[in-house]
Every structure is written in structure tokens, then in C-alpha cells.
C-alpha atoms as a PDB file:
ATOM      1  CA  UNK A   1      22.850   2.326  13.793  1.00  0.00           C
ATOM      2  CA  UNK A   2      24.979   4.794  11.859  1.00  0.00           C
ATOM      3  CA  UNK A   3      23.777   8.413  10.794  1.00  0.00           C
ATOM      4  CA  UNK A   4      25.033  10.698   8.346  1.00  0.00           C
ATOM      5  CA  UNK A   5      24.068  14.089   7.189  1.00  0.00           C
ATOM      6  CA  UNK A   6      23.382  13.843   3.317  1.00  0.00           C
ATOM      7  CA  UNK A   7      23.261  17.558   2.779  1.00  0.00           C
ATOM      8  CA  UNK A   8      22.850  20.539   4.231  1.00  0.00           C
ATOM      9  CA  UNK A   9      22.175  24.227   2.523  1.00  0.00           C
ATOM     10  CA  UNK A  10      21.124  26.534   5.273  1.00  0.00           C
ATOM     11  CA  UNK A  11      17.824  25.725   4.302  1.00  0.00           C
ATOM     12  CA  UNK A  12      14.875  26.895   6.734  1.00  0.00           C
ATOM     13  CA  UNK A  13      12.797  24.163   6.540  1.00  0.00           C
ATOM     14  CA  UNK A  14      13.681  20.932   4.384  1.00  0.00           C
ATOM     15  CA  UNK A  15      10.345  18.684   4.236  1.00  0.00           C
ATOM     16  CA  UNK A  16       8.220  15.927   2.309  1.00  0.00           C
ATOM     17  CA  UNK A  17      10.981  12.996   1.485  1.00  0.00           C
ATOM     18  CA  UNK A  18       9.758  10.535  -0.409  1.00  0.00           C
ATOM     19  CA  UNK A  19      11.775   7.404  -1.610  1.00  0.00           C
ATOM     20  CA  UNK A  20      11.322   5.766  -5.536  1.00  0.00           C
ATOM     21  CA  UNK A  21      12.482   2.437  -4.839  1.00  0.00           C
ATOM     22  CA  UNK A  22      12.298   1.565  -8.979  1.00  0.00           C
ATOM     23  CA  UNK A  23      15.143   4.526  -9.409  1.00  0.00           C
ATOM     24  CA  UNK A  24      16.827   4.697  -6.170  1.00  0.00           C
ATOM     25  CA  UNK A  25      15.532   8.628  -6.327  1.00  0.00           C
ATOM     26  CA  UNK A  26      15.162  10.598  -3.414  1.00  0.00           C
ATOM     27  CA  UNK A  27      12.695  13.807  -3.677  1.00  0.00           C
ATOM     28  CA  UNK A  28      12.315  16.259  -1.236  1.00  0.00           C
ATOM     29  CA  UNK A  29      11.544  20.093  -0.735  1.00  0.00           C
ATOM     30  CA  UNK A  30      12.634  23.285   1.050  1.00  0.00           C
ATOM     31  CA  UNK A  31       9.408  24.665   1.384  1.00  0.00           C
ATOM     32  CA  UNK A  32      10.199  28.214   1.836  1.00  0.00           C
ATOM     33  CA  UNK A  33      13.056  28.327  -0.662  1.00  0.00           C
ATOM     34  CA  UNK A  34      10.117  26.806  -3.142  1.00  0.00           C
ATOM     35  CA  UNK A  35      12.962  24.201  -3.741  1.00  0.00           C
ATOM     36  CA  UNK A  36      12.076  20.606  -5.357  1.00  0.00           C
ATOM     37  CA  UNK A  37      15.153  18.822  -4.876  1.00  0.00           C
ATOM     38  CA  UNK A  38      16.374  15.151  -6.987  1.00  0.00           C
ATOM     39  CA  UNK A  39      18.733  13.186  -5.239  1.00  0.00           C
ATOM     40  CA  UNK A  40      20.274   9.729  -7.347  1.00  0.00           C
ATOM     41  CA  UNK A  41      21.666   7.912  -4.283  1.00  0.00           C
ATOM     42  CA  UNK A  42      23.380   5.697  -6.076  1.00  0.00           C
ATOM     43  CA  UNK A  43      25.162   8.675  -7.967  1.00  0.00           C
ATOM     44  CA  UNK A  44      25.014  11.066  -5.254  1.00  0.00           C
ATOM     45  CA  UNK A  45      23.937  13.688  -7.918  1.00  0.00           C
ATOM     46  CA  UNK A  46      21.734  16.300  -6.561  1.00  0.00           C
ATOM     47  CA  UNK A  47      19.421  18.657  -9.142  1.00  0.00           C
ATOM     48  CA  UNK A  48      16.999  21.031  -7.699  1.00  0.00           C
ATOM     49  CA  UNK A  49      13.575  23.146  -9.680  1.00  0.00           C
ATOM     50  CA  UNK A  50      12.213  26.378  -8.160  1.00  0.00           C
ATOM     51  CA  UNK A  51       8.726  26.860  -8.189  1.00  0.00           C
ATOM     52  CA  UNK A  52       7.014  30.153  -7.317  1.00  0.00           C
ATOM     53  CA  UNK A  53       5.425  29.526  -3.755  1.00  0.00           C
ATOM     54  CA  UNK A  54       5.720  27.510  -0.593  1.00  0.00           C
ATOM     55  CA  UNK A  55       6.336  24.049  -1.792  1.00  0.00           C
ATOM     56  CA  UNK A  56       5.302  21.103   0.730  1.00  0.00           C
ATOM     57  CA  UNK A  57       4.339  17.428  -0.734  1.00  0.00           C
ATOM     58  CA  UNK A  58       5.876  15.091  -3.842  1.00  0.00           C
ATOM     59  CA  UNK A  59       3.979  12.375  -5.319  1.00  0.00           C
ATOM     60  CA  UNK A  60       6.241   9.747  -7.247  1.00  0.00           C
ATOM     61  CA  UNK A  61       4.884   9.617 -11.024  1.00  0.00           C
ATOM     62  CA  UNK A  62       7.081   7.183 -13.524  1.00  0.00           C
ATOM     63  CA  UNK A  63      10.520   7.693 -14.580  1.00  0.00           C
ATOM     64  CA  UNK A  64      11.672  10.626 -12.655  1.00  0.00           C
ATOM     65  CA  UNK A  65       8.486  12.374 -13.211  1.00  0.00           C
ATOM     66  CA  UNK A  66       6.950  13.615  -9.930  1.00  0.00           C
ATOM     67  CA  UNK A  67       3.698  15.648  -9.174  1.00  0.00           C
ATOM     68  CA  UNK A  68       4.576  18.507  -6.131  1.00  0.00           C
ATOM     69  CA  UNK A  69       1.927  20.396  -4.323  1.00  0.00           C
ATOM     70  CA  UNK A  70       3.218  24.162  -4.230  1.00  0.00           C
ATOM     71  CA  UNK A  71       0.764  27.440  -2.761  1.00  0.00           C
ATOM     72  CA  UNK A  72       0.193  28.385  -6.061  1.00  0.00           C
ATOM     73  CA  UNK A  73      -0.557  25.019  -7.571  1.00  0.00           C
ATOM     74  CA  UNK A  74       0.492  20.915  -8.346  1.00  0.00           C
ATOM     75  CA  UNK A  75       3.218  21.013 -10.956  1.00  0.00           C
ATOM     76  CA  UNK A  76       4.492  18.160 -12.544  1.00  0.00           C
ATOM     77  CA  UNK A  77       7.874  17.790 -12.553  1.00  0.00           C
ATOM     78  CA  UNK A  78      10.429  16.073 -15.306  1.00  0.00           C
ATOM     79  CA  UNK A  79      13.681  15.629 -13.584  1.00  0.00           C
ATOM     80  CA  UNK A  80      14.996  14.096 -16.823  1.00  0.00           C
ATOM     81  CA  UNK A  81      14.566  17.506 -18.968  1.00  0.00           C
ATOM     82  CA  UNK A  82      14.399  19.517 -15.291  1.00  0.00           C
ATOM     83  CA  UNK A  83      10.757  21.299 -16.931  1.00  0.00           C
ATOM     84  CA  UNK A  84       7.699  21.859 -15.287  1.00  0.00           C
ATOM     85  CA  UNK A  85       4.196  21.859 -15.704  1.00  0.00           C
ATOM     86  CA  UNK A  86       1.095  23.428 -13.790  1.00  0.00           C
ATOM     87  CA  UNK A  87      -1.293  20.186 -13.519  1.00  0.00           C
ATOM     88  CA  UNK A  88      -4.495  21.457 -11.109  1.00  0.00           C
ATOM     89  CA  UNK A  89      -5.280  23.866  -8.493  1.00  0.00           C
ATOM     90  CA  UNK A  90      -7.562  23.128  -5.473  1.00  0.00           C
ATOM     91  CA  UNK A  91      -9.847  26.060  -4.733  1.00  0.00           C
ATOM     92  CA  UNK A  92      -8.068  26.537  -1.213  1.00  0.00           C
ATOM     93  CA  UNK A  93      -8.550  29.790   1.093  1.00  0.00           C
ATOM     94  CA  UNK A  94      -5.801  32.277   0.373  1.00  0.00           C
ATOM     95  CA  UNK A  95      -4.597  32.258   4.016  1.00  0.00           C
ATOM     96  CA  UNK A  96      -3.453  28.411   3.594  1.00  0.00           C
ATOM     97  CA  UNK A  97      -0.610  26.279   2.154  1.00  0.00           C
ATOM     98  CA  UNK A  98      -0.899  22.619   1.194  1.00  0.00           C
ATOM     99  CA  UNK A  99       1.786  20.575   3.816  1.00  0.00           C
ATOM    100  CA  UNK A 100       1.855  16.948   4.257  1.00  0.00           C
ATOM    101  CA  UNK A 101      -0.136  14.525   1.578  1.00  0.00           C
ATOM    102  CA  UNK A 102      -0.064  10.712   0.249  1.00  0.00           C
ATOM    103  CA  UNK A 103      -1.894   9.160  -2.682  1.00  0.00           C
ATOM    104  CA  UNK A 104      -3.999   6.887  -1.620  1.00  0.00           C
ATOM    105  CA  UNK A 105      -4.220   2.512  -3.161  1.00  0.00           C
ATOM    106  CA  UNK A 106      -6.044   3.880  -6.025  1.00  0.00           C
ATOM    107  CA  UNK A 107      -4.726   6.837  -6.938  1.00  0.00           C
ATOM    108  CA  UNK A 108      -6.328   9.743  -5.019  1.00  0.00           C
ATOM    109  CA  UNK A 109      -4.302  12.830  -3.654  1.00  0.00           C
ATOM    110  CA  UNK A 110      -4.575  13.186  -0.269  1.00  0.00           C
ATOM    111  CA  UNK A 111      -3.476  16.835   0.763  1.00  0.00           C
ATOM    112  CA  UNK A 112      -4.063  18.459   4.048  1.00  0.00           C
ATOM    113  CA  UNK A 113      -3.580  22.430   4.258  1.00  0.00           C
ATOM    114  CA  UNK A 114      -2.160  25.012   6.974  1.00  0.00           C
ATOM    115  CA  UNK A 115      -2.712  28.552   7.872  1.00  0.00           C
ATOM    116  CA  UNK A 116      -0.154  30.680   5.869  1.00  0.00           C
ATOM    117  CA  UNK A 117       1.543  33.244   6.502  1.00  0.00           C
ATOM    118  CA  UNK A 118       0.169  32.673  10.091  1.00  0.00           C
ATOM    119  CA  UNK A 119      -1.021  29.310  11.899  1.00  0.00           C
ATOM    120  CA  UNK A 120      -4.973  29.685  12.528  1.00  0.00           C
ATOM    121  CA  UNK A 121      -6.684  26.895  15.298  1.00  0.00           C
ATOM    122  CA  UNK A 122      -9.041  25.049  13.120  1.00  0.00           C
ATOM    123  CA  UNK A 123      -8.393  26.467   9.830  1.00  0.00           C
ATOM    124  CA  UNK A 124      -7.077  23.648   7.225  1.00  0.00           C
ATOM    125  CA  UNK A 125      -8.497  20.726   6.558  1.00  0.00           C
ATOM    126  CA  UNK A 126      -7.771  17.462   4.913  1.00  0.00           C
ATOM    127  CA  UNK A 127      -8.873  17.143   0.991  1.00  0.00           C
ATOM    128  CA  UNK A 128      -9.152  13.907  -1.432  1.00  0.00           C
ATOM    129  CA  UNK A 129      -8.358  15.196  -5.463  1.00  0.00           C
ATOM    130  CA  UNK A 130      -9.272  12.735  -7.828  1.00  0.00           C
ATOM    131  CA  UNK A 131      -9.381  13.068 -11.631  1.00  0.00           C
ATOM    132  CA  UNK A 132     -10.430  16.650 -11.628  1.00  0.00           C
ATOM    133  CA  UNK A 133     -12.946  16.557  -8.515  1.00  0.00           C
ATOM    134  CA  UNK A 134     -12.065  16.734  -5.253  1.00  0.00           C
ATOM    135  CA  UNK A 135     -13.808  17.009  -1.429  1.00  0.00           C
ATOM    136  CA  UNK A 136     -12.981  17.611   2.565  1.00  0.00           C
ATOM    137  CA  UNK A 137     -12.361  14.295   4.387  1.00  0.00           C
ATOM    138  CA  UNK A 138     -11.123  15.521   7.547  1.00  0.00           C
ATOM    139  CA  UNK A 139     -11.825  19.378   8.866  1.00  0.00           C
ATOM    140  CA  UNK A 140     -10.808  21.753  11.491  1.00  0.00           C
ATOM    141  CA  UNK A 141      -7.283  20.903  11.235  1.00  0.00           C
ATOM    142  CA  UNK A 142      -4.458  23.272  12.680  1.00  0.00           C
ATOM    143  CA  UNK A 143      -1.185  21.383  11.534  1.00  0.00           C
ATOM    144  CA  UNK A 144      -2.466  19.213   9.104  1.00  0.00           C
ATOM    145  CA  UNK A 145       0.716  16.801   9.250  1.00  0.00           C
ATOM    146  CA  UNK A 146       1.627  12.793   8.448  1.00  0.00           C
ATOM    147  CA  UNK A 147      -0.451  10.941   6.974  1.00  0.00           C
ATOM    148  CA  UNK A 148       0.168   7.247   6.695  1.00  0.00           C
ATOM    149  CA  UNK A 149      -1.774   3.832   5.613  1.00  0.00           C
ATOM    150  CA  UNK A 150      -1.485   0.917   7.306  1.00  0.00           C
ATOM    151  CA  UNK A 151      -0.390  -2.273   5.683  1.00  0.00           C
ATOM    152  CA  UNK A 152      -3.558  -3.679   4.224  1.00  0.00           C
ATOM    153  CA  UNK A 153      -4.847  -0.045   3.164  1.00  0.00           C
ATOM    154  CA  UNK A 154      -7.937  -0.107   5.529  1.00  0.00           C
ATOM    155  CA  UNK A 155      -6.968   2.131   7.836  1.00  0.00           C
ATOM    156  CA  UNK A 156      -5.378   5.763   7.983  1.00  0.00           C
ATOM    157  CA  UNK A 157      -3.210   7.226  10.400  1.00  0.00           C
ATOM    158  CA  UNK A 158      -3.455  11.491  10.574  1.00  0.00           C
ATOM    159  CA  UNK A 159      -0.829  13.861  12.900  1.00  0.00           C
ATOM    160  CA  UNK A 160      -2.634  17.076  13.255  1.00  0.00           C
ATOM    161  CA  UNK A 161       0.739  18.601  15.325  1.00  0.00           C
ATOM    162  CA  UNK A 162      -0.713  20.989  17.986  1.00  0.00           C
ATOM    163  CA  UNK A 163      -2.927  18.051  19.354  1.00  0.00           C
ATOM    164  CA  UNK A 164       0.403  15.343  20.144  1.00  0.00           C
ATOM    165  CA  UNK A 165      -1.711  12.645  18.739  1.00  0.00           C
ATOM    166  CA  UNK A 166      -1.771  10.257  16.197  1.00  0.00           C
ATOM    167  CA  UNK A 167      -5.651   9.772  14.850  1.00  0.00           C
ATOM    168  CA  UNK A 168      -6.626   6.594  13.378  1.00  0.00           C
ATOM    169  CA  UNK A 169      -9.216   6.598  10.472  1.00  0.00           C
ATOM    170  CA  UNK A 170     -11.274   3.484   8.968  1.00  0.00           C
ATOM    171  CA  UNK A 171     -10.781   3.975   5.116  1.00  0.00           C
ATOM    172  CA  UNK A 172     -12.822   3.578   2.352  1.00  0.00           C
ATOM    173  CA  UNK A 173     -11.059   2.552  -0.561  1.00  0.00           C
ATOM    174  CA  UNK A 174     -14.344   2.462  -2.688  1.00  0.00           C
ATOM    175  CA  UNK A 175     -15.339   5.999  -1.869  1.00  0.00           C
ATOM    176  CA  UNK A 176     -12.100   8.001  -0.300  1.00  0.00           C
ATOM    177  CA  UNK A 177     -13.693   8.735   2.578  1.00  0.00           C
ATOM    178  CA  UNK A 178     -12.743   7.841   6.406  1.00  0.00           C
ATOM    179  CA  UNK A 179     -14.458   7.780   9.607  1.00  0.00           C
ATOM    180  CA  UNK A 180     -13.058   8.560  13.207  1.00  0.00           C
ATOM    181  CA  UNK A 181     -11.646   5.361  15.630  1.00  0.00           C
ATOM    182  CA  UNK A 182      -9.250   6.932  17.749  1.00  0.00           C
ATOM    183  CA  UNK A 183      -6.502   8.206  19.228  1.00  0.00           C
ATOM    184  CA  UNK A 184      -3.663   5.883  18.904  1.00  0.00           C
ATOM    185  CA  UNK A 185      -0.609   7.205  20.209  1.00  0.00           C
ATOM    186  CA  UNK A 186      -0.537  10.257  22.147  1.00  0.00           C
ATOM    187  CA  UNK A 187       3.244  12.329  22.984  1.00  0.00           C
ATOM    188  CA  UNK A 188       3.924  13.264  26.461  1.00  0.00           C
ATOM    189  CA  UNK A 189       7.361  15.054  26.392  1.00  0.00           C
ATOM    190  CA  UNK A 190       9.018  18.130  24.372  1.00  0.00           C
ATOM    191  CA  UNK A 191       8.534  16.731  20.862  1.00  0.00           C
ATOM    192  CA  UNK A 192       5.642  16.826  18.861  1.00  0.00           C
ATOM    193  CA  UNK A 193       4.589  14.522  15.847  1.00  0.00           C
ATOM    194  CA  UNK A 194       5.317  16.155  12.485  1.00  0.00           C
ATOM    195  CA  UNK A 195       5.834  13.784   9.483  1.00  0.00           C
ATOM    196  CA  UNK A 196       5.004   9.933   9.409  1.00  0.00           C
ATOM    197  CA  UNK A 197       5.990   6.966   7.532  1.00  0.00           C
ATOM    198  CA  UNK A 198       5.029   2.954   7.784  1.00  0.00           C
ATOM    199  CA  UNK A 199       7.715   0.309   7.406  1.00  0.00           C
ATOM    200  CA  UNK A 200       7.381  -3.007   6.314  1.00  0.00           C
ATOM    201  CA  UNK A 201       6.112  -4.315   9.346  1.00  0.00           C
ATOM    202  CA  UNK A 202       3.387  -2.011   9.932  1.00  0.00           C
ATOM    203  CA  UNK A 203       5.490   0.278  12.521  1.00  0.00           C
ATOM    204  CA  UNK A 204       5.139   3.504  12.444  1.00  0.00           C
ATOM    205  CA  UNK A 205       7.920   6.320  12.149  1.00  0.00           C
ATOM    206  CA  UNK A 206       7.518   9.435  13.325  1.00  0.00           C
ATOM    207  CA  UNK A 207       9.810  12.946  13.359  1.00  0.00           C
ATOM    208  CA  UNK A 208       9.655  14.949  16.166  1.00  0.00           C
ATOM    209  CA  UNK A 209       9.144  18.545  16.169  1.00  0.00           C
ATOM    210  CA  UNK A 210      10.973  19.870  19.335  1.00  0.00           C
ATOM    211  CA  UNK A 211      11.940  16.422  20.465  1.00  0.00           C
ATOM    212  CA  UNK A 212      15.216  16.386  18.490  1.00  0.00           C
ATOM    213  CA  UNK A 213      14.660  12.479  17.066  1.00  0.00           C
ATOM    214  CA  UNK A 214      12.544  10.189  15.307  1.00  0.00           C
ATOM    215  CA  UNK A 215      10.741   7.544  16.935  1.00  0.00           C
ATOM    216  CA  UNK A 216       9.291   4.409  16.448  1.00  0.00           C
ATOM    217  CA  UNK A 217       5.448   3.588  17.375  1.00  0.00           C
ATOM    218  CA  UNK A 218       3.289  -0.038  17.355  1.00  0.00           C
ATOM    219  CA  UNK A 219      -0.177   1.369  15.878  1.00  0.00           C
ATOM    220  CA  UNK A 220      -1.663  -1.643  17.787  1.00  0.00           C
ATOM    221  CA  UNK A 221      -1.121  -0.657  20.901  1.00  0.00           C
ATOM    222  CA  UNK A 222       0.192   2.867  21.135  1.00  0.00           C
ATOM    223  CA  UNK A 223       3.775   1.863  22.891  1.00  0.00           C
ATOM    224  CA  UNK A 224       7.242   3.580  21.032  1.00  0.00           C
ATOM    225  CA  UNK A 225       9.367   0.891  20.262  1.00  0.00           C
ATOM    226  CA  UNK A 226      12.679   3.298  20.230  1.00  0.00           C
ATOM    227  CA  UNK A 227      13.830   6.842  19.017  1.00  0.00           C
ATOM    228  CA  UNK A 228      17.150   7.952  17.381  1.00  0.00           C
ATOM    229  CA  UNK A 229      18.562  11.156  18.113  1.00  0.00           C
ATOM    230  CA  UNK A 230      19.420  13.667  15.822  1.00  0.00           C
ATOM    231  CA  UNK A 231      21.700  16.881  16.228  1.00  0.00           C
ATOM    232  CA  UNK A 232      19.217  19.311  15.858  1.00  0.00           C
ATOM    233  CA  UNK A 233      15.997  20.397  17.281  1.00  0.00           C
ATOM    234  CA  UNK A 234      13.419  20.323  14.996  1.00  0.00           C
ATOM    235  CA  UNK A 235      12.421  17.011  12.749  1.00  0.00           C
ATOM    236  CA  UNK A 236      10.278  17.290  10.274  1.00  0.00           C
ATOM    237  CA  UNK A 237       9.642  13.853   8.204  1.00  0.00           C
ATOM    238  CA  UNK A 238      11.034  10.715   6.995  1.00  0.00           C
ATOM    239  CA  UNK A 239      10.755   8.024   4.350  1.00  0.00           C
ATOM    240  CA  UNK A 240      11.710   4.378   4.288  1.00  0.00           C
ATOM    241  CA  UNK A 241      14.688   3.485   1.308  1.00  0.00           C
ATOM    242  CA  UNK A 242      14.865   0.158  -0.565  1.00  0.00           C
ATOM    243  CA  UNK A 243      16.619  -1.403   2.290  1.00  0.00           C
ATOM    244  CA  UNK A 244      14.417  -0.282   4.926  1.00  0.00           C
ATOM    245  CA  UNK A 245      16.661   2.625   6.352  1.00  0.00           C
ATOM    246  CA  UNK A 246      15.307   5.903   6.942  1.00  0.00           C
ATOM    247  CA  UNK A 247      15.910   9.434   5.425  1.00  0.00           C
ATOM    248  CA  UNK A 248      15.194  12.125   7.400  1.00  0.00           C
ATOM    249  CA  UNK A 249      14.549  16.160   7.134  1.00  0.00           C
ATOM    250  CA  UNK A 250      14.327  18.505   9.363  1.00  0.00           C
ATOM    251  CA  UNK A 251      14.480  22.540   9.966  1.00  0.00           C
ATOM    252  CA  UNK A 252      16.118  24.784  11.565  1.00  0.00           C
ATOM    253  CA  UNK A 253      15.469  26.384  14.898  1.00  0.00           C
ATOM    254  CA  UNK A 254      15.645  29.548  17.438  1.00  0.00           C
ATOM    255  CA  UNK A 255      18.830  27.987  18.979  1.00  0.00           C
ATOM    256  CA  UNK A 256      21.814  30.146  17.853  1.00  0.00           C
ATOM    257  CA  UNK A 257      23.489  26.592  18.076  1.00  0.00           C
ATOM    258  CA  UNK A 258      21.736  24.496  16.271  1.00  0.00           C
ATOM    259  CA  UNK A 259      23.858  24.191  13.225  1.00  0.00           C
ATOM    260  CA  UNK A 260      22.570  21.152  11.703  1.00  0.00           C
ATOM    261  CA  UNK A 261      18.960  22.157  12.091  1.00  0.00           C
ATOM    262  CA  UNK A 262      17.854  22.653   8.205  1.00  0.00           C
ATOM    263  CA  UNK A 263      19.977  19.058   6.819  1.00  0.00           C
ATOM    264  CA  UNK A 264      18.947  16.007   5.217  1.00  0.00           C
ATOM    265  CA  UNK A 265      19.941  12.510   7.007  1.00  0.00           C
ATOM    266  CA  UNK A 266      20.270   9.254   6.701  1.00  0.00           C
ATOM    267  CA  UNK A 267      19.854   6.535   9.059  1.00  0.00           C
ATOM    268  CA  UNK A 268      21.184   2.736   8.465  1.00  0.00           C
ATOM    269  CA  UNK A 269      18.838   0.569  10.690  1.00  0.00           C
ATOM    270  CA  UNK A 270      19.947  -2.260   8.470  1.00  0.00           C
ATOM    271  CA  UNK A 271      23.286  -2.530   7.547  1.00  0.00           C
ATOM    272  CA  UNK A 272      23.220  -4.477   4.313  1.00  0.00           C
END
């Protein structure tokens, strides 16, 4: 396994990666720089847009069109012209930011909010957005974090961060809505779950707030299957490339030493 630090800008907290496989795009945000961030990795060129609150979640469009969940708003973003566009608003509390997100098989935005400036116990929630309507499908949230399906889209796995669990929900892809089955995976040790992605074989990945890696987890049966160190402290999320190696952000920490706290990585699991 070989890592490598893609970039680094100082950047507080570098979130949300999510991999085009049709472009070979990377997206990603800097959610309190407000930075959306365009990286061609097979050009290496970077481009960034600045929006005008916390940014937190990308959802991949067509042709280097993205839609990004900001405080303020969802913008659509052209990374081909670099404009951008105010889409929707959900009617959220004024105290909250969207964070983590996914669409779901048929379209649905899945969004889950935070208390902002300050974390509140129990005060986000998980919404659904869908062609101008949208509802609550999982409350009481204090982190709302990952959010991942499984492989045949019937099931959805939820990190609220404070808790060290991984929830599993049954999913209705009919309706949008999900019902409580358990706690899959539960964290014992310094790291917390943050940001989740599924590979190809139905594993879960998971970054590690505090725990300084990224780890891999068997849904089935709760067990990690390994974790990869990184050089900083805090993880935040990652995102399966083309060739099933990982990108991975993270943010920067209280540790005068932790330099490389606030970079974007890449892992090679496969070396193709």
C-alpha cells in the first residue's frame, strides 16, 4: 500500500470527496473556507469556486456539473465555465449546517444537518429532497455523518459521530423512507467514525476522527478487516476511484505538530 498527500493548503477542515469515475474528476470541499474544489487526476489540474457559507456535501451531476450543499443553499456548479447557480434551499433551523449527504438509487438528496456555530445533542436530523419536496427520515441527530448504501440498495448505513456506531437502516426505495435494524459496528478506541464509503465488495470504509486512519469494516458481521494510518489526527472522509483506491480528507487538529492535518490523500490498495 503506498500513500501520498495530493494537496495540502492549510485548510481547516477539507471534507465530502466524491469520485466521477466517467471523468476521472475528483470534488471535494473546505468547508470553512466555503471552498468547492475540481481535481482532473489524470491532469493533475486543480480549480476551486467560493461560495458564501459553510460548504459540506457534492453530488456528481453530468459533465463536470455538480450540485453542493452550502449553509446558505444547494448551488449547482459548472466546472467547465467555473459559474454557479442557487438550485433550492431546505427550510433548516438557523443554528445548523448541512454535513454529510448521498443521493439515493433514484435520485433523492439525502442530507443530514449539524449544530452551527456550536454542536447541540439532538439537534440535526437527517432529510430526503426530492423534486421540490422534501421530509425528516432520521431525527435527533448530533453529528449527522456517513451515510452509505449497501450493494443491492436495500439497506442504509448512518454514522451519527458522538455515538461510535454505525446504524443500519432497511430502505425504501419506493417511498425514501427507512426503518431502524441496528447497530452494526460499534468503535472502542480513540477514533470516532466520521465519513463512510462502500467498495465493490460491500466493505465498508470508514475515516476516523481522532483515530488518525481509515479502516475497513464487514457490515455483516461488525469485525474491521484492517486500518491504514495516516500522518495526522483527524480523518474526515473518503471515496473509492476507478481502480478501487481510496482518496482521503481530513482536518486539522489542536496538536501544534500535526502538520499534515488539513491535506488530501491518496491511497493505492491496488496497484494497477
Amino acid at each position: 500500500m503506498v500513500s501520498s498527500l495530493v494537496f495540502h493548503n492549510n485548510s481547516e477542515l477539507l471534507e465530502g470527496p466524491i469520485f466521477d469515475s466517467t471523468n476521472n474528476h475528483l470534488y471535494f470541499v473546505s468547508i470553512f473556507d466555503f471552498l468547492v474544489y475540481s481535481y482532473n487526476t489524470t491532469t493533475k489540474e486543480l480549480l476551486s469556486i467560493k461560495l458564501d457559507s459553510p460548504t459540506s456535501c457534492i453530488y456528481l451531476l453530468e459533465d463536470n456539473t455538480i450540485l453542493v450543499a452550502s449553509k446558505n443553499g444547494f448551488y449547482e456548479i459548472d466546472f467547465n465555465t467555473l459559474t454557479k447557480k442557487i438550485i433550492f434551499q431546505i427550510d433548516i433551523d438557523e443554528s445548523v449546517r448541512y454535513n454529510d449527504g448521498i443521493k439515493d438509487p433514484y435520485g433523492r438528496i439525502l442530507i443530514g444537518t449539524m449544530g452551527y456555530p456550536e454542536v447541540v445533542e439532538n439537534k440535526g436530523e437527517v432529510f430526503s429532497y426530492y423534486k421540490g419536496q422534501y421530509k425528516t427520515i432520521i431525527k435527533n441527530t448530533t453529528i449527522s455523518n456517513g451515510l452509505a448504501f449497501s450493494i443491492d440498495q436495500n439497506e442504509l448505513y448512518f454514522i451519527d459521530t458522538p455515538t461510535k456506531k454505525v446504524a443500519k437502516y432497511r430502505y425504501d426505495k419506493n417511498t425514501g423512507n427507512v426503518n431502524f435494524d441496528s447497530f452494526i459496528i460499534e468503535f472502542k478506541g480513540n477514533g470516532s467514525p466520521d465519513g463512510m464509503c462502500i467498495d465493490n465488495e460491500g466493505m465498508l470504509w470508514i475515516a476516523e476522527w481522532g483515530g488518525s486512519c481509515v479502516s475497513q469494516w464487514n457490515p455483516n458481521n461488525g469485525l474491521k478487516l484492517q486500518e491504514i494510518k495516516l500522518p495526522c489526527t483527524n480523518v474526515t472522509s473518503c471515496c473509492i476511484d476507478h481502480i478501487g483506491n481510496l482518496y482521503v480528507t481530513t482536518a486539522k487538529s489542536d496538536d501544534e505538530n500535526d502538520f499534515y492535518g488539513g491535506g488530501l490523500y491518496y491511497l493505492e490498495l491496488n496497484k494497477n
